[in-house]
C-alpha atoms as a PDB file:
ATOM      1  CA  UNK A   1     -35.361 259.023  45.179  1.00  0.00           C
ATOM      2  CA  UNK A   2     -35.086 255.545  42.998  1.00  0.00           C
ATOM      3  CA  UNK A   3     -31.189 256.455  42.885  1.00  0.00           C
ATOM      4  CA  UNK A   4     -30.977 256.680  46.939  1.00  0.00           C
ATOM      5  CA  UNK A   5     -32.728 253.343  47.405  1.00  0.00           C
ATOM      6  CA  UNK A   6     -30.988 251.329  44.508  1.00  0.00           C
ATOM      7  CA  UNK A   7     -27.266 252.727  45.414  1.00  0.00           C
ATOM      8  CA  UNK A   8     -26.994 250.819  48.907  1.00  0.00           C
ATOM      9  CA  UNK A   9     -28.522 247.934  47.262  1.00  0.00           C
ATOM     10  CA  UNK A  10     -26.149 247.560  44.017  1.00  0.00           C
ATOM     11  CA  UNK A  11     -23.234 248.967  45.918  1.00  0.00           C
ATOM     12  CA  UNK A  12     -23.850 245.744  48.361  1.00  0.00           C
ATOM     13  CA  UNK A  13     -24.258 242.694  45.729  1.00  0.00           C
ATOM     14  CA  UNK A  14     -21.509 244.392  43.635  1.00  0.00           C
ATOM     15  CA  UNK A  15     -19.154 244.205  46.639  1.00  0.00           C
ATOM     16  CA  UNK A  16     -20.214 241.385  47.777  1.00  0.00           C
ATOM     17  CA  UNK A  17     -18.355 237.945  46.233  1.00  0.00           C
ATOM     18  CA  UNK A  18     -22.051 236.493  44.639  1.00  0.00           C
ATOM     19  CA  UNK A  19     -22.158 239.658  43.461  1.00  0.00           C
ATOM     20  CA  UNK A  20     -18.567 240.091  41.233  1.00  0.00           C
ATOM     21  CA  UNK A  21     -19.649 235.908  40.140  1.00  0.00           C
ATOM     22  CA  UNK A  22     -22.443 237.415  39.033  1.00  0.00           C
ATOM     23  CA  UNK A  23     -21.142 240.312  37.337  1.00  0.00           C
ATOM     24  CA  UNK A  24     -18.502 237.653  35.416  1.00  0.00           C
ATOM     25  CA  UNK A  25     -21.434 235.280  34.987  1.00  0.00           C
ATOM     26  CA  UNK A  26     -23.438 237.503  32.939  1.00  0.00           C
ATOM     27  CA  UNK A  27     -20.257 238.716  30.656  1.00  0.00           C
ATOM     28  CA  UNK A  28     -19.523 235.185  30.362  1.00  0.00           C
ATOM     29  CA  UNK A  29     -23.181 234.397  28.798  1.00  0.00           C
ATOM     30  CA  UNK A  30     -22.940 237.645  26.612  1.00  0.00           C
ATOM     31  CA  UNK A  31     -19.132 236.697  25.115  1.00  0.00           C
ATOM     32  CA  UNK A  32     -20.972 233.409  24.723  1.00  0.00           C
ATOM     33  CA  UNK A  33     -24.303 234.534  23.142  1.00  0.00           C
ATOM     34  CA  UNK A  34     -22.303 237.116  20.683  1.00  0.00           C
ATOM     35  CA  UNK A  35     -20.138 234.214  19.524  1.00  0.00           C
ATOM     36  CA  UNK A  36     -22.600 232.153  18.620  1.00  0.00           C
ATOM     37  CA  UNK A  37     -24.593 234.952  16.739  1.00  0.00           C
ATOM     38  CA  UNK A  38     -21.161 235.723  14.934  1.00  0.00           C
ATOM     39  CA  UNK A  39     -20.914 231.736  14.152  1.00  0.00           C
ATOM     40  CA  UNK A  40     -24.691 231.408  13.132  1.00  0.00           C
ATOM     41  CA  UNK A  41     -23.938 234.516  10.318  1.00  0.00           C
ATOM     42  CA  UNK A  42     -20.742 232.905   8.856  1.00  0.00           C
ATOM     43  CA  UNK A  43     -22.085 229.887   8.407  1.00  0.00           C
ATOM     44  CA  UNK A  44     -25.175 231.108   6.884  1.00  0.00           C
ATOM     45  CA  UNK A  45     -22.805 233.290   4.439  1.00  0.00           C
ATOM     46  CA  UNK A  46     -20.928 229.989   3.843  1.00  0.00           C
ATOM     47  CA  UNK A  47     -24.187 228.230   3.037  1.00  0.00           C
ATOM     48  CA  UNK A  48     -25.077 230.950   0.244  1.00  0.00           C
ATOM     49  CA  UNK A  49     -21.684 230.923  -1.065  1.00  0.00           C
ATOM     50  CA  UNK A  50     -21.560 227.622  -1.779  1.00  0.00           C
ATOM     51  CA  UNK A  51     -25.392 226.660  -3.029  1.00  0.00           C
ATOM     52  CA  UNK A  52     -24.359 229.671  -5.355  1.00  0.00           C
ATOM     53  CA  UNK A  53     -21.014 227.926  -6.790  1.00  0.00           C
ATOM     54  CA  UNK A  54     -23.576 224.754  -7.098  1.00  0.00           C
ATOM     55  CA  UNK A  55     -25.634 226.715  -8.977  1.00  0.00           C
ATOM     56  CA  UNK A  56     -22.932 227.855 -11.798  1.00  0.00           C
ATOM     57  CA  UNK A  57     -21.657 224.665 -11.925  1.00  0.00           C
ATOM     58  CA  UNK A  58     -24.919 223.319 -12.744  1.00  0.00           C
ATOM     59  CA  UNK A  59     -25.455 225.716 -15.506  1.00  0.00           C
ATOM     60  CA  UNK A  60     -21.749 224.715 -16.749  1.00  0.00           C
ATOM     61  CA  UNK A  61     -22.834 221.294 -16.562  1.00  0.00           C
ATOM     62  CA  UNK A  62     -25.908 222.223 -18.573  1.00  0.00           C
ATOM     63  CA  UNK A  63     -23.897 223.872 -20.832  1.00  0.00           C
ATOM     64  CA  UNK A  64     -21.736 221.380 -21.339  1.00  0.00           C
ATOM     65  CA  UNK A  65     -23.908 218.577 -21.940  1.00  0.00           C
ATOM     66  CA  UNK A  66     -25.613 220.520 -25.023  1.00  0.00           C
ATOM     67  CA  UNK A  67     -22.302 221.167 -26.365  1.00  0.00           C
ATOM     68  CA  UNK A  68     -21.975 217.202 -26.627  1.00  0.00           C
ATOM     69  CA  UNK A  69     -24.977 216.660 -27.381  1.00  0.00           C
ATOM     70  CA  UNK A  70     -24.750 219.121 -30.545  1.00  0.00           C
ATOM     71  CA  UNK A  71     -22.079 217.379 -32.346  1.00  0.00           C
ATOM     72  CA  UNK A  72     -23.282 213.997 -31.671  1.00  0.00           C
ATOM     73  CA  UNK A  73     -24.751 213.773 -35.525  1.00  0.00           C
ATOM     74  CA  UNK A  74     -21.596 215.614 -36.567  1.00  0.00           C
ATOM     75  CA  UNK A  75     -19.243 213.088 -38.591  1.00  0.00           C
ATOM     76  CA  UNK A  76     -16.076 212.467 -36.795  1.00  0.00           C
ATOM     77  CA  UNK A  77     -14.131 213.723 -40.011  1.00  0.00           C
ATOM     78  CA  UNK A  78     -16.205 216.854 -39.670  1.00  0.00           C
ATOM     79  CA  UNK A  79     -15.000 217.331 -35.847  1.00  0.00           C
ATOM     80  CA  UNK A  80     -10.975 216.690 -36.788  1.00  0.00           C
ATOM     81  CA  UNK A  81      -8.601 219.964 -36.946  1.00  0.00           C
ATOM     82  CA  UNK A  82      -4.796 220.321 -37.791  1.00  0.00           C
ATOM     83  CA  UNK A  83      -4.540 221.049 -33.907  1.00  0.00           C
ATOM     84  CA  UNK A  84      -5.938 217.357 -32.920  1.00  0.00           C
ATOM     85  CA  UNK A  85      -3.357 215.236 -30.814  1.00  0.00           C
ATOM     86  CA  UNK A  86      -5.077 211.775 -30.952  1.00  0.00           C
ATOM     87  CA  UNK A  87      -3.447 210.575 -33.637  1.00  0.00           C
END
């Protein structure tokens, strides 16, 4: 019953020129809409890849500052090797 009423009706505005702008309209909006969903994701991913490299170079920095700070009341005789270049 539905299906005998809404064939005439979508057969007409599907035929009709308003009706194929409107067709292309709409895919237009939904190539649009899932690009900027894909967009929104990848930069979101980018976001948590990079705060995480900020994070381990934080703890390297970390790291590395208690490494100089740990030989600071070393004697510099005490920190010289066969292997140092300096001289």
């Amino acid at each position: 019953m539905i299906g005998a009423i809404l064939t005439p009706v979508l057969g007409f505005i599907f035929d009709s020129l308003v009706g194929k702008g409107v067709v292309v309209a709409a895919g237009l909006m939904a190539l649009i809409g899932a690009f900027s969903i894909t967009r929104h994701y990848e930069q979101r991913g980018a976001e948590k890849a990079v705060a995480k490299m900020e994070r381990i170079a934080d703890a390297k920095v970390k790291s590395a500052r208690r490494a100089r700070h740990s030989v600071l009341s070393v004697p510099v005789e005490r920190l010289r090797d066969p292997y140092l270049r300096d001289e």
